[in-house]
Protein backbone atom coordinates (compact mmCIF):
# COMPACT_ATOMS: atom_id res chain seq x y z
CA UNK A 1 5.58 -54.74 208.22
CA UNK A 2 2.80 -52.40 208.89
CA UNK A 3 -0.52 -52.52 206.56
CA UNK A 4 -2.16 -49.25 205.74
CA UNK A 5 -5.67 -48.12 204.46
CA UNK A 6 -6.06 -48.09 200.80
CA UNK A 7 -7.93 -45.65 198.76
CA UNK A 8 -8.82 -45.59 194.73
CA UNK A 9 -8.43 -42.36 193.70
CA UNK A 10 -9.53 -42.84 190.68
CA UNK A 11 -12.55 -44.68 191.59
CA UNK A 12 -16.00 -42.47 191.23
CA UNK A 13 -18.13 -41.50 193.83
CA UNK A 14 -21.89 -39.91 194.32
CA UNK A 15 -22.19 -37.46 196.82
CA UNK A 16 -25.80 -36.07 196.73
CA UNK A 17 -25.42 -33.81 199.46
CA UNK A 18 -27.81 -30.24 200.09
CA UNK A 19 -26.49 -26.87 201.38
CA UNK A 20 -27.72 -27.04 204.73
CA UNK A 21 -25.96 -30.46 204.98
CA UNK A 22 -22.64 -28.45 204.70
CA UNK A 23 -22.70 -26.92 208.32
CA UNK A 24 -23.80 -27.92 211.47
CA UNK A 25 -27.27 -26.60 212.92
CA UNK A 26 -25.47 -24.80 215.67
CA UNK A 27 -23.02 -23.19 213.26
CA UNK A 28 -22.67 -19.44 213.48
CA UNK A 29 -22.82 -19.36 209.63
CA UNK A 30 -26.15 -21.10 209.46
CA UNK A 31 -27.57 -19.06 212.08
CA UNK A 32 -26.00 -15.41 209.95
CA UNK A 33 -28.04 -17.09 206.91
CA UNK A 34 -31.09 -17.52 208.71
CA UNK A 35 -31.34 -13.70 210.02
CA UNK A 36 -30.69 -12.80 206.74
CA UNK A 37 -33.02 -15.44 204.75
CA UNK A 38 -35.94 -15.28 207.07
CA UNK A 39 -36.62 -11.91 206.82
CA UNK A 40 -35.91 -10.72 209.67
CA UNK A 41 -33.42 -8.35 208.22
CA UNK A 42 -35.22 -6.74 205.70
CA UNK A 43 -32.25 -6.24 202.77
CA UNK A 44 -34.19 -4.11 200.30
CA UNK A 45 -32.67 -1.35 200.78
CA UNK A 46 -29.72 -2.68 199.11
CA UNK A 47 -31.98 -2.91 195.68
CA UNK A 48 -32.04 0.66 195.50
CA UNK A 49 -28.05 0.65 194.29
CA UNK A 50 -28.93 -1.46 191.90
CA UNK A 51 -30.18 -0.66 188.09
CA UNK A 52 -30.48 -3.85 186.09
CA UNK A 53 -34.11 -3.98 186.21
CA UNK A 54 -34.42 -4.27 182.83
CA UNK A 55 -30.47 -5.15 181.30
CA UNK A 56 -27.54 -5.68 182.29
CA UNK A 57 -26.00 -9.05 184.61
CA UNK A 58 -27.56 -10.59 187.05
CA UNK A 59 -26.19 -9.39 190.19
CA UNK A 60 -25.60 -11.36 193.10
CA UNK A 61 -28.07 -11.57 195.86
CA UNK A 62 -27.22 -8.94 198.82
CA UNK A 63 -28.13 -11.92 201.00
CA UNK A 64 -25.73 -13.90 200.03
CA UNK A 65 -22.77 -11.39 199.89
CA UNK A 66 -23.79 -9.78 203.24
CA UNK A 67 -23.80 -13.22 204.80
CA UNK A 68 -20.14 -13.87 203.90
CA UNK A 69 -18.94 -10.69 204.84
CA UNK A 70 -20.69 -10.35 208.35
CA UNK A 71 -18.95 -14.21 208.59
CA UNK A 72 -15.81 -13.62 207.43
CA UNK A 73 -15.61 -10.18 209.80
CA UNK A 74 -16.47 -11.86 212.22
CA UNK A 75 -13.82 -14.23 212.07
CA UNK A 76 -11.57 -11.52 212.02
CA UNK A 77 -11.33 -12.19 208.15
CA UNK A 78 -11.83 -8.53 205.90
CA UNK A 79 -8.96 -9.21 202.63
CA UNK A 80 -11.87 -9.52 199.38
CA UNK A 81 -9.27 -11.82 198.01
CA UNK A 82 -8.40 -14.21 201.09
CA UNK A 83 -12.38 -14.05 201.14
CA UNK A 84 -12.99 -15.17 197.87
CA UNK A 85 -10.45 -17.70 197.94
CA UNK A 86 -12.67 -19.35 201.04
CA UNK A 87 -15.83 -19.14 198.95
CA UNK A 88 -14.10 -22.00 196.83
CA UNK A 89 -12.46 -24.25 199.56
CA UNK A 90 -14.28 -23.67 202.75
CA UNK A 91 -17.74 -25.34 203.44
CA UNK A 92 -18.95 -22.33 205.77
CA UNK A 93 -18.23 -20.06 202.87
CA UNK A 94 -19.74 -22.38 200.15
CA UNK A 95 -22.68 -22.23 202.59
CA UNK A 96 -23.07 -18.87 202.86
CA UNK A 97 -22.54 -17.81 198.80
CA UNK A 98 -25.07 -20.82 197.94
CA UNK A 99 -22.22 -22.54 195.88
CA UNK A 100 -21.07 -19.16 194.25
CA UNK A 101 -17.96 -17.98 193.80
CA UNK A 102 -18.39 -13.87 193.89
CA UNK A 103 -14.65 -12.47 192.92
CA UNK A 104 -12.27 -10.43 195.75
CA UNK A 105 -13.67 -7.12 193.26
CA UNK A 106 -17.09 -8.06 193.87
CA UNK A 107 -16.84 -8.60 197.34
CA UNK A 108 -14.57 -5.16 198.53
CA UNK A 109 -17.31 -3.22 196.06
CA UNK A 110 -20.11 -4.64 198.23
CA UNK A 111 -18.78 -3.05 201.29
CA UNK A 112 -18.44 0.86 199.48
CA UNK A 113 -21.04 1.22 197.63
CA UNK A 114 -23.97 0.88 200.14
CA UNK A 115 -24.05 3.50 202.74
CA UNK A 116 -28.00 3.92 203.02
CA UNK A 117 -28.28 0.59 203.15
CA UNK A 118 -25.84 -0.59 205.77
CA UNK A 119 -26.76 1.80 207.89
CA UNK A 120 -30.24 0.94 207.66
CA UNK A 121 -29.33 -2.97 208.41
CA UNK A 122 -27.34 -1.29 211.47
CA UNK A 123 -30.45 0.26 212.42
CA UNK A 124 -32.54 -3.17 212.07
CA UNK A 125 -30.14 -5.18 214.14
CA UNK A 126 -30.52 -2.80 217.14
CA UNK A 127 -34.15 -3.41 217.12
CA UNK A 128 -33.90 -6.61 216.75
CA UNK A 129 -32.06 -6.19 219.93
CA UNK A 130 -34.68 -4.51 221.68
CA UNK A 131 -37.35 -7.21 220.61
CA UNK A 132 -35.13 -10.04 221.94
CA UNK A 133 -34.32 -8.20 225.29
CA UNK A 134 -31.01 -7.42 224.59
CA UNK A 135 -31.34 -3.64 225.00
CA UNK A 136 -32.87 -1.11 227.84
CA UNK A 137 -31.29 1.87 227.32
CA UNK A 138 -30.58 2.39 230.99
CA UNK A 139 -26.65 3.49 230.76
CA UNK A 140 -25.33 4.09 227.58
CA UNK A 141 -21.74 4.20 227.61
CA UNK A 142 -20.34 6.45 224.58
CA UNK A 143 -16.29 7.03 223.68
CA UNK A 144 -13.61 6.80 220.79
CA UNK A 145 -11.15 4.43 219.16
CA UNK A 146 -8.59 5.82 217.01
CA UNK A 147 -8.08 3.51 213.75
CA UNK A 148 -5.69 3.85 211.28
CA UNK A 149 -6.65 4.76 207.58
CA UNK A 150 -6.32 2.22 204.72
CA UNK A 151 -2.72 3.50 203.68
CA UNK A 152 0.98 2.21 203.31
CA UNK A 153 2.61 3.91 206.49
CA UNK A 154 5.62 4.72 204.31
CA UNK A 155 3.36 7.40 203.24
CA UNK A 156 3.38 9.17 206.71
CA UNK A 157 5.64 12.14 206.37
CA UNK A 158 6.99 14.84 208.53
CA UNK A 159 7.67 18.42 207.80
CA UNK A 160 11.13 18.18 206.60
CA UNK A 161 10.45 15.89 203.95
CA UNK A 162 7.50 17.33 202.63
CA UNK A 163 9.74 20.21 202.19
CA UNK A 164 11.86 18.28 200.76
CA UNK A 165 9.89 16.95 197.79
CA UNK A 166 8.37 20.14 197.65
CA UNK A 167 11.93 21.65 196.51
CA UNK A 168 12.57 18.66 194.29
CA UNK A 169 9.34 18.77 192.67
CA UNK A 170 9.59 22.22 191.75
CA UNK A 171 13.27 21.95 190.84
CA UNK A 172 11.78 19.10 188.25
CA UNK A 173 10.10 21.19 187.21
CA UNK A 174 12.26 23.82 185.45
CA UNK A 175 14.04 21.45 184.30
CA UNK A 176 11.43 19.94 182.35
CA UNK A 177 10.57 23.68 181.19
CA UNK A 178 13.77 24.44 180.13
CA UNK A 179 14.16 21.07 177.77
CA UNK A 180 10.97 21.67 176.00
CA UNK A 181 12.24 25.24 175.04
CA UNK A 182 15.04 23.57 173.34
CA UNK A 183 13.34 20.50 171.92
CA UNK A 184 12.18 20.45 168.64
CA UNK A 185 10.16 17.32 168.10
CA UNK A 186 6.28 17.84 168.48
CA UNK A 187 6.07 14.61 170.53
CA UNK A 188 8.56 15.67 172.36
CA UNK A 189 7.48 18.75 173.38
CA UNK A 190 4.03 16.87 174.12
CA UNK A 191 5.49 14.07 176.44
CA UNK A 192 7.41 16.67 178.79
CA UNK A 193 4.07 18.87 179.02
CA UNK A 194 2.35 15.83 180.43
CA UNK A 195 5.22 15.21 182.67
CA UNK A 196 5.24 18.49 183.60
CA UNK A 197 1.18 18.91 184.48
CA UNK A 198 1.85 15.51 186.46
CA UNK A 199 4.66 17.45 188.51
CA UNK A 200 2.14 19.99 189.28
CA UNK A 201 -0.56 18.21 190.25
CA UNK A 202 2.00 16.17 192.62
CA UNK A 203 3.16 19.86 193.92
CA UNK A 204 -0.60 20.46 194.64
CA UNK A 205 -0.71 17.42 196.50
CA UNK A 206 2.06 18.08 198.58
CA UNK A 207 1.62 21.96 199.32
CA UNK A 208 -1.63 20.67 200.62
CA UNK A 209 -0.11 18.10 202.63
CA UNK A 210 2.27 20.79 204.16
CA UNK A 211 -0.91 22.92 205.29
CA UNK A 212 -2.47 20.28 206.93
CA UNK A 213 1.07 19.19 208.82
CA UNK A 214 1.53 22.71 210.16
CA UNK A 215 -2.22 22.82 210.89
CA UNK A 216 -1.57 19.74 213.09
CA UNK A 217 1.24 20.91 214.22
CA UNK A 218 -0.81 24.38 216.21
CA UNK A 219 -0.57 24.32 219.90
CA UNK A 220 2.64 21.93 219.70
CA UNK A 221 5.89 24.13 221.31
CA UNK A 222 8.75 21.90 219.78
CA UNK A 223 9.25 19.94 216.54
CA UNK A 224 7.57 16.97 217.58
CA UNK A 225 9.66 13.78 215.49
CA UNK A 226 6.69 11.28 215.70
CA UNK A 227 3.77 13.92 213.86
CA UNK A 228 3.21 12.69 210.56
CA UNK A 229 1.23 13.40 207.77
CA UNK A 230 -0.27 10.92 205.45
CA UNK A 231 0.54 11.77 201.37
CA UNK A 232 -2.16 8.94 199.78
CA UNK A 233 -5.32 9.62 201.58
CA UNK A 234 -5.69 12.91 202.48
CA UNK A 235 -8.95 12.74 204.30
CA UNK A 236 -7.25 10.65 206.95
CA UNK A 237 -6.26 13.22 210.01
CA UNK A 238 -2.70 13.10 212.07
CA UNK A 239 -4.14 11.11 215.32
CA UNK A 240 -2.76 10.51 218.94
CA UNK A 241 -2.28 7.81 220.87
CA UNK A 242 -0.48 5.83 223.20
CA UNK A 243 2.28 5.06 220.47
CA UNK A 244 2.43 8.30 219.10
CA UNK A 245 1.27 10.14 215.86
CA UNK A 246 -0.71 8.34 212.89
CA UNK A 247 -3.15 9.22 209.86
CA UNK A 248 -6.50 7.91 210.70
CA UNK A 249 -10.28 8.19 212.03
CA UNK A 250 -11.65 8.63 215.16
CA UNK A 251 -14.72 6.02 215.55
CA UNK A 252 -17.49 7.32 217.80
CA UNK A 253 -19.38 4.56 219.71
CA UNK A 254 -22.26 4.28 221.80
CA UNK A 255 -22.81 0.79 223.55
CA UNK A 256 -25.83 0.14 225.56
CA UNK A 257 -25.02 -1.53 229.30
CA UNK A 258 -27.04 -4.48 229.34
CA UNK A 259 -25.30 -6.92 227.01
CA UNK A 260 -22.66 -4.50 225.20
CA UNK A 261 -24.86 -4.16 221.68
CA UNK A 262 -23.81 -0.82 219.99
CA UNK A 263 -26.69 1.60 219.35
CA UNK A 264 -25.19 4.48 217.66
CA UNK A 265 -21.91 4.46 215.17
CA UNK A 266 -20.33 7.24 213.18
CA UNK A 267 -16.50 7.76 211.75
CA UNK A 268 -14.94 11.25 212.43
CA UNK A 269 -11.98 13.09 211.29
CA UNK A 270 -11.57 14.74 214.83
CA UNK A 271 -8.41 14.58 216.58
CA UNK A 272 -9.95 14.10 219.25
CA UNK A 273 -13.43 13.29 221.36
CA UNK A 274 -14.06 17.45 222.71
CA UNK A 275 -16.46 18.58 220.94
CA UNK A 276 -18.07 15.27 220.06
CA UNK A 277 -20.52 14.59 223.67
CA UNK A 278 -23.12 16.72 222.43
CA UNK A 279 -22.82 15.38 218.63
CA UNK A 280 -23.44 12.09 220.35
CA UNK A 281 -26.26 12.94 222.56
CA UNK A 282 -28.28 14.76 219.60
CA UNK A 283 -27.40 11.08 217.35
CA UNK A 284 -29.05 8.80 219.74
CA UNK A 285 -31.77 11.06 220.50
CA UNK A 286 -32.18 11.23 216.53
CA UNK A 287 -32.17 7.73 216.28
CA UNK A 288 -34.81 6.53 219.14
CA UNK A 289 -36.26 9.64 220.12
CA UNK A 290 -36.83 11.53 223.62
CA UNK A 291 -39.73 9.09 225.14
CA UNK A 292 -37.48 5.97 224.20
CA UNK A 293 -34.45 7.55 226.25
CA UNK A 294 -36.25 9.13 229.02
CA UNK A 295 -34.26 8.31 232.61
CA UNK A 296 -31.04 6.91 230.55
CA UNK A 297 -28.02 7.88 231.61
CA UNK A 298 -24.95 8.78 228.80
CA UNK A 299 -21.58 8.17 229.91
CA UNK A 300 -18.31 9.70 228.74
CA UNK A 301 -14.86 9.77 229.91
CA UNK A 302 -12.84 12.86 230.20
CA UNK A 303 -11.92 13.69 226.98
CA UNK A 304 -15.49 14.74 226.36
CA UNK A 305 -15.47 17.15 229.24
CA UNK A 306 -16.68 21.18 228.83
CA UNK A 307 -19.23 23.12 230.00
CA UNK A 308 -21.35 22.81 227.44
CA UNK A 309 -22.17 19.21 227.53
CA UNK A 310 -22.70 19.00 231.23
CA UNK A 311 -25.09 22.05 231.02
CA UNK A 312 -27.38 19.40 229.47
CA UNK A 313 -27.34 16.92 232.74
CA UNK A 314 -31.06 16.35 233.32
CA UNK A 315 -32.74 18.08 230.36
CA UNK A 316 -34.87 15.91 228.54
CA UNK A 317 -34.75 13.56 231.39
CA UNK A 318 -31.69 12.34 230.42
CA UNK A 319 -28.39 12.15 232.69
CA UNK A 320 -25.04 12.74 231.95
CA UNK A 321 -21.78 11.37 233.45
CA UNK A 322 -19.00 12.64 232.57
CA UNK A 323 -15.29 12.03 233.92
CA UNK A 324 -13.38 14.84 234.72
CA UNK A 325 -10.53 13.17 235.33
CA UNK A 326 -7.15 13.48 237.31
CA UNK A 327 -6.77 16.87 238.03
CA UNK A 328 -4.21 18.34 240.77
CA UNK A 329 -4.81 20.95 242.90
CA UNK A 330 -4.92 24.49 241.48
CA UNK A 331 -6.90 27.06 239.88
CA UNK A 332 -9.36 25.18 238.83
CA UNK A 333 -10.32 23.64 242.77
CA UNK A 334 -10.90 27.27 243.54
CA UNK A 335 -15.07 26.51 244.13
CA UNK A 336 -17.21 29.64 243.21
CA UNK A 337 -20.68 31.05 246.09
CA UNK A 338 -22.33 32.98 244.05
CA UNK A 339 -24.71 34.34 246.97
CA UNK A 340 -21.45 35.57 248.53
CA UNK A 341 -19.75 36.73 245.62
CA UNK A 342 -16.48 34.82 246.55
CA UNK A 343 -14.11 31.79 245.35
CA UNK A 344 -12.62 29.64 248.31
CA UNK A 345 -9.69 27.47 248.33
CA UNK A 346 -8.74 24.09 248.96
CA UNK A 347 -8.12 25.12 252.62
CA UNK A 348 -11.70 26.46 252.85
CA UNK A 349 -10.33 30.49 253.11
CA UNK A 350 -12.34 32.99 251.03
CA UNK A 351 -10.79 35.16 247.65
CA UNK A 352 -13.40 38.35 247.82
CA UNK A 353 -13.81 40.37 244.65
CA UNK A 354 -11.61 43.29 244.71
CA UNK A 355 -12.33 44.85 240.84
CA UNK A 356 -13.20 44.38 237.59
CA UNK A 357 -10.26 45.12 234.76
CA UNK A 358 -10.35 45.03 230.71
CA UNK A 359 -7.64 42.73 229.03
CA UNK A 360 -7.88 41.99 225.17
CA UNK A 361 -11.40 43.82 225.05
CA UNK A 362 -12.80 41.15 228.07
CA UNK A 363 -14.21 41.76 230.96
CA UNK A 364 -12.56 40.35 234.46
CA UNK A 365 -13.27 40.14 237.63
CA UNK A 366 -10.58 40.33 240.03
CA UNK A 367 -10.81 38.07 243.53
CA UNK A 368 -7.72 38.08 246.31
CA UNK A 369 -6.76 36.38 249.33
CA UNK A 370 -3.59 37.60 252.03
CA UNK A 371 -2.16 35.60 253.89
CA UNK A 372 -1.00 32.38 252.69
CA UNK A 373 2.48 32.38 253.13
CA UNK A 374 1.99 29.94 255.92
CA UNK A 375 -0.40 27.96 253.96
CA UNK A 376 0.05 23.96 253.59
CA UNK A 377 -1.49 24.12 250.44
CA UNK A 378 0.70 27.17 248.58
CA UNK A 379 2.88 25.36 247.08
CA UNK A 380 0.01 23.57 244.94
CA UNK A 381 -1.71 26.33 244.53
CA UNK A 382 0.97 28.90 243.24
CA UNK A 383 2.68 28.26 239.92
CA UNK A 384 5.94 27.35 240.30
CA UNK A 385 8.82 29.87 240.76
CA UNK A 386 5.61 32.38 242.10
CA UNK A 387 7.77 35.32 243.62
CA UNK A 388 5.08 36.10 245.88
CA UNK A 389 3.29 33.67 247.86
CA UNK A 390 1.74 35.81 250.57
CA UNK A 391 -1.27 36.77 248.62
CA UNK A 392 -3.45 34.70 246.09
CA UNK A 393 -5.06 36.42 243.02
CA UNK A 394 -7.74 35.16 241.05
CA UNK A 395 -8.68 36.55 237.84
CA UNK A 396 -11.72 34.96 235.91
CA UNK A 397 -13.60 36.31 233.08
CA UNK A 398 -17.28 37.93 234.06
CA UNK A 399 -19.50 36.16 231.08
CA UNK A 400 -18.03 32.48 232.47
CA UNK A 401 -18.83 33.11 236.17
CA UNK A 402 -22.10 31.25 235.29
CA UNK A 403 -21.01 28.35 234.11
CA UNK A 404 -18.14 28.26 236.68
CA UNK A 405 -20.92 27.24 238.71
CA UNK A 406 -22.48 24.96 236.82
CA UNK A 407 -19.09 23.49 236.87
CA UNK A 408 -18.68 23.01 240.31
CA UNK A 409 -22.14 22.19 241.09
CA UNK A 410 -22.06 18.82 238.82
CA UNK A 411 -18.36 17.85 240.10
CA UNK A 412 -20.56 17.45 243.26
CA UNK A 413 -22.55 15.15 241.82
CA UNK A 414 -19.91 13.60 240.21
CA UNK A 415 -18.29 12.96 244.03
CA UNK A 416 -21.29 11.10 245.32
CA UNK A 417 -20.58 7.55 245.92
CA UNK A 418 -23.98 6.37 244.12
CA UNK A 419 -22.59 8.05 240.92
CA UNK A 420 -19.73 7.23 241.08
CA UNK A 421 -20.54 3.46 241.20
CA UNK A 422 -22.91 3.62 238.32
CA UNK A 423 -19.95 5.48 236.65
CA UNK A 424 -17.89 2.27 236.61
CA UNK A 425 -20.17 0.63 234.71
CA UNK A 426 -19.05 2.76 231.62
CA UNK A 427 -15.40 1.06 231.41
CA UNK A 428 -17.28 -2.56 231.61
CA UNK A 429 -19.25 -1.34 228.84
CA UNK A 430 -17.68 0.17 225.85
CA UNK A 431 -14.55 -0.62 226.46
CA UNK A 432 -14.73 -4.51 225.66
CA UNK A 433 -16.38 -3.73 222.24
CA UNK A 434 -12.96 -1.67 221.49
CA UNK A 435 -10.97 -5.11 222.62
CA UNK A 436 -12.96 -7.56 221.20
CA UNK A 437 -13.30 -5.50 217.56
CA UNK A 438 -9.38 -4.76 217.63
CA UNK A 439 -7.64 -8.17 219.15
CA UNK A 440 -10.10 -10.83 218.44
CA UNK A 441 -11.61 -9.51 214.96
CA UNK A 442 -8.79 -7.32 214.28
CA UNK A 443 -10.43 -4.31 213.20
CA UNK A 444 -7.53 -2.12 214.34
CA UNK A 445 -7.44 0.00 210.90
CA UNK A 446 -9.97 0.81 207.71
CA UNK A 447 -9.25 -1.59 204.65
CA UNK A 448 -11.28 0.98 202.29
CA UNK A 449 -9.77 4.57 201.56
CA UNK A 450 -11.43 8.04 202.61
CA UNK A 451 -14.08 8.89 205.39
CA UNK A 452 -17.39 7.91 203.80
CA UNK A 453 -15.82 4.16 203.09
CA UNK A 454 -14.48 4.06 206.20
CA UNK A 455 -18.00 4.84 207.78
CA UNK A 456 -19.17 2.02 205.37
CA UNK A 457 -16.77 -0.34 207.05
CA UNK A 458 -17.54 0.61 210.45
CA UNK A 459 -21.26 0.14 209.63
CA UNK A 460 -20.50 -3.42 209.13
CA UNK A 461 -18.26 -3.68 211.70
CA UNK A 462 -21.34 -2.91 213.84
CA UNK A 463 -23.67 -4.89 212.49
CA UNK A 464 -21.49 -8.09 213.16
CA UNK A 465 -20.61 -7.18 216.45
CA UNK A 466 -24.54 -6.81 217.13
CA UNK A 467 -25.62 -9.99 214.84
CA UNK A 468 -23.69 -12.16 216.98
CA UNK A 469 -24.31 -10.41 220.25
CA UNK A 470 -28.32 -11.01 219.09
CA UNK A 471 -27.35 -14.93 217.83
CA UNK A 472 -25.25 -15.37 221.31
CA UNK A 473 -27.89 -14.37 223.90
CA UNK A 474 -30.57 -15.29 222.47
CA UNK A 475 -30.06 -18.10 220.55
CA UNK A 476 -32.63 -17.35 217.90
CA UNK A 477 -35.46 -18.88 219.49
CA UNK A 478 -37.48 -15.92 220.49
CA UNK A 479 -36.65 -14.83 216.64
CA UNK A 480 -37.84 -17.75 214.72
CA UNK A 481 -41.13 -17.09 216.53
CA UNK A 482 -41.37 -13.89 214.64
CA UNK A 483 -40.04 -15.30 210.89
């Protein structure tokens, strides 16, 4: 018969063991605690949220609940109660709180109620980038990743059924109306007004939510099934992707080349990144100034494209690369000389200006071409179902003639092997953060509600990714020089 171990439960033990006993020396928890502990992070910028100076409970050191959080992120770990329930039965997590046991309310209000200061431990953990090396600012690669808000999806609505509780809601309505005019009871009378001012604030709710819907719903020809409208958090915008419609924020990064550390973060409600190139060039410029950024080059993908961003390739020293993307032949490979005055086409044949002509109040200029019915490249050229292909007309407007030729001139560029080699650096750049953040720390959607929270999470998000960017490549030593 087999013999087996035998242990006495019952029988007591000592165990005089200290904190840093609990984790290894390489352990990515000890190494979080010493950034934080050492004072390399400076973490008083967190005090200023604080007001029991002089009463109140003690609060818990921002050290501490920092520490757990940028761990437990990390780890791909961001539920304040499966958190707190780690804080009890995992050594890491004992480590980190110094034997505490902060509550799941303790630790989600941490991450909301700081904005100043995470942003300003964002700020610290890019320089500590540049100290260590980590950082030169030669290409920084900037784009968006769409992540869904904090809500229940069975709160994303269409049209039809915000309509729908629209009628209902009113309907209530007079029906509660009509029973207090023939109750008689006082209390009565009381409970259905309340019932009745909750109605309308719900019908507020929802007439708003219908003006957003058909806001989002501009520019779209047909009833589109998959655009929805989100009825709990109403800063959250209708977003588009890959799998279709969803309520959400649009996360604009900027992610230096060298060793992937972000160096600018904010959270937008756009639907999408047009518009938000030149946001992002004025935010890192704000945040290390012209000198520090002189020769970088800022990359974007196509989505950022327009005329005014690329207007601003070369000033301040600073280049810009921007995608602009598949485009088939047509109106817009029409190239513009403006020493000759004329547009030529993709078979190298001249349009000359013929006139200029009013429409709507705006001035255009007319350019024209005979001759291409025999042309290889009419069919591309002409819209489809074009009754006459023998002649090509161009009409442009007179004020954008300009910039039509700023337009061309940087596609140029754009062509040049060189560039475009430097180009590809930008998808081996920011695009990994987006991968590692969603499938790896599953950061694929906001676990706080509304658009400053959400910034608030992002912030961290940030500040992990770079913490353990800093704590991979350079494995602290250069840092503990400087403690």
């Amino acid at each position: 018969m087999a013999r087996y171990k035998t242990v006495d439960r019952d029988q007591m033990v000592m165990l005089p063991v200290s904190l840093d006993q609990l984790v290894e020396e390489d352990h990515l928890a000890k190494k979080i605690y010493f950034l934080l502990d050492s004072g390399l992070i400076d973490l008083s910028a967190f005090e200023e949220d604080f007001n029991n100076d002089e009463s109140g409970a003690l609060a818990y050191h921002p050290k501490n609940i920092l520490a757990i959080l940028i761990y437990a992120y990390s780890s791909g770990i961001r539920s304040s109660r499966v958190i707190e329930q780690l804080c009890y039965d995992n050594l890491a997590y004992m480590y980190l709180a110094d034997l505490q046991k902060p509550d799941h309310t303790t630790l989600a209000n941490f991450r909301t109620k700081h904005d100043h200061a995470f942003e300003e431990i964002f700020s610290q953990t890019v320089f500590l980038g540049i100290e260590a090396g980590l950082i030169d600012f030669k290409h920084i690669a900037s784009d968006g990743t769409k992540m869904d808000g904090a809500g229940s999806r069975s709160q994303l609505v269409n049209g039809n059924k915000i309509a729908s509780r629209i009628e209902k809601c009113e309907q209530r309505v007079k029906e509660i109306l009509k029973e207090a005019e023939l109750a008689d009871g006082k209390e009565i009378k009381s409970n259905l007004e309340k019932k009745t001012k909750k109605l309308s604030m719900k019908l507020d709710k929802l007439h708003f939510a219908k003006k957003e819907y058909d806001r989002a719903k501009t520019g779209i020809k047909e009833e589109d099934e998959k655009l929805r409208y989100h009825l709990s958090e109403s800063q959250a915008r209708l977003l588009k992707d890959k799998d279709g419609y969803h309520s959400g924020y649009n996360a604009q990064t900027s992610v230096d080349s060298k060793t992937q550390m972000i160096l600018a973060k904010r959270v937008t409600q756009s639907e999408n990144d047009s518009g938000e190139g030149l946001k992002t060039r004025e935010d890192l410029i704000s945040r290390y100034g012209k000198p520090r950024l002189e020769g970088s080059i800022f990359s974007f993908d196509n989505g950022y494209h327009n005329q005014e961003l690329i207007r601003l390739d070369g000033e301040d020293a600073i280049g810009l690369l921007v995608s602009q993307g598949n485009k088939s032949t047509g109106q817009g490979d029409f190239r513009y000389n403006r020493e000759r005055d004329v547009f030529i086409c993709p078979e190298g044949k001249d349009l000359s200006f013929q006139r200029e002509k009013i429409l709507s109040g705006r001035v255009f200029r007319e350019y024209r071409l005979n001759g291409c019915s025999n042309c290889l490249s009419g069919d591309l050229c002409f819209k489809k179902g074009a009754k006459n292909k023998r002649q090509k007309l161009k009409l442009i407007e007179k004020d954008k003639l300009e910039l039509r030729e700023t337009f061309e001139t940087y596609q140029e560029k754009m062509n040049r092997q060189e560039v475009k080699k430097e180009y590809k650096n930008r998808m081996a750049t920011v695009e990994p953060v987006f991968g590692h953040m969603t499938y790896h720390r599953k950061a694929s959607r906001f676990h706080v509600w509304g658009l400053l929270k959400a910034d608030m999470e992002y912030s961290l998000m940030c500040i992990v990714h770079n913490l353990v960017k800093i704590i991979k490549y350079s494995n602290l030593d250069p840092l503990k020089a400087w403690a």
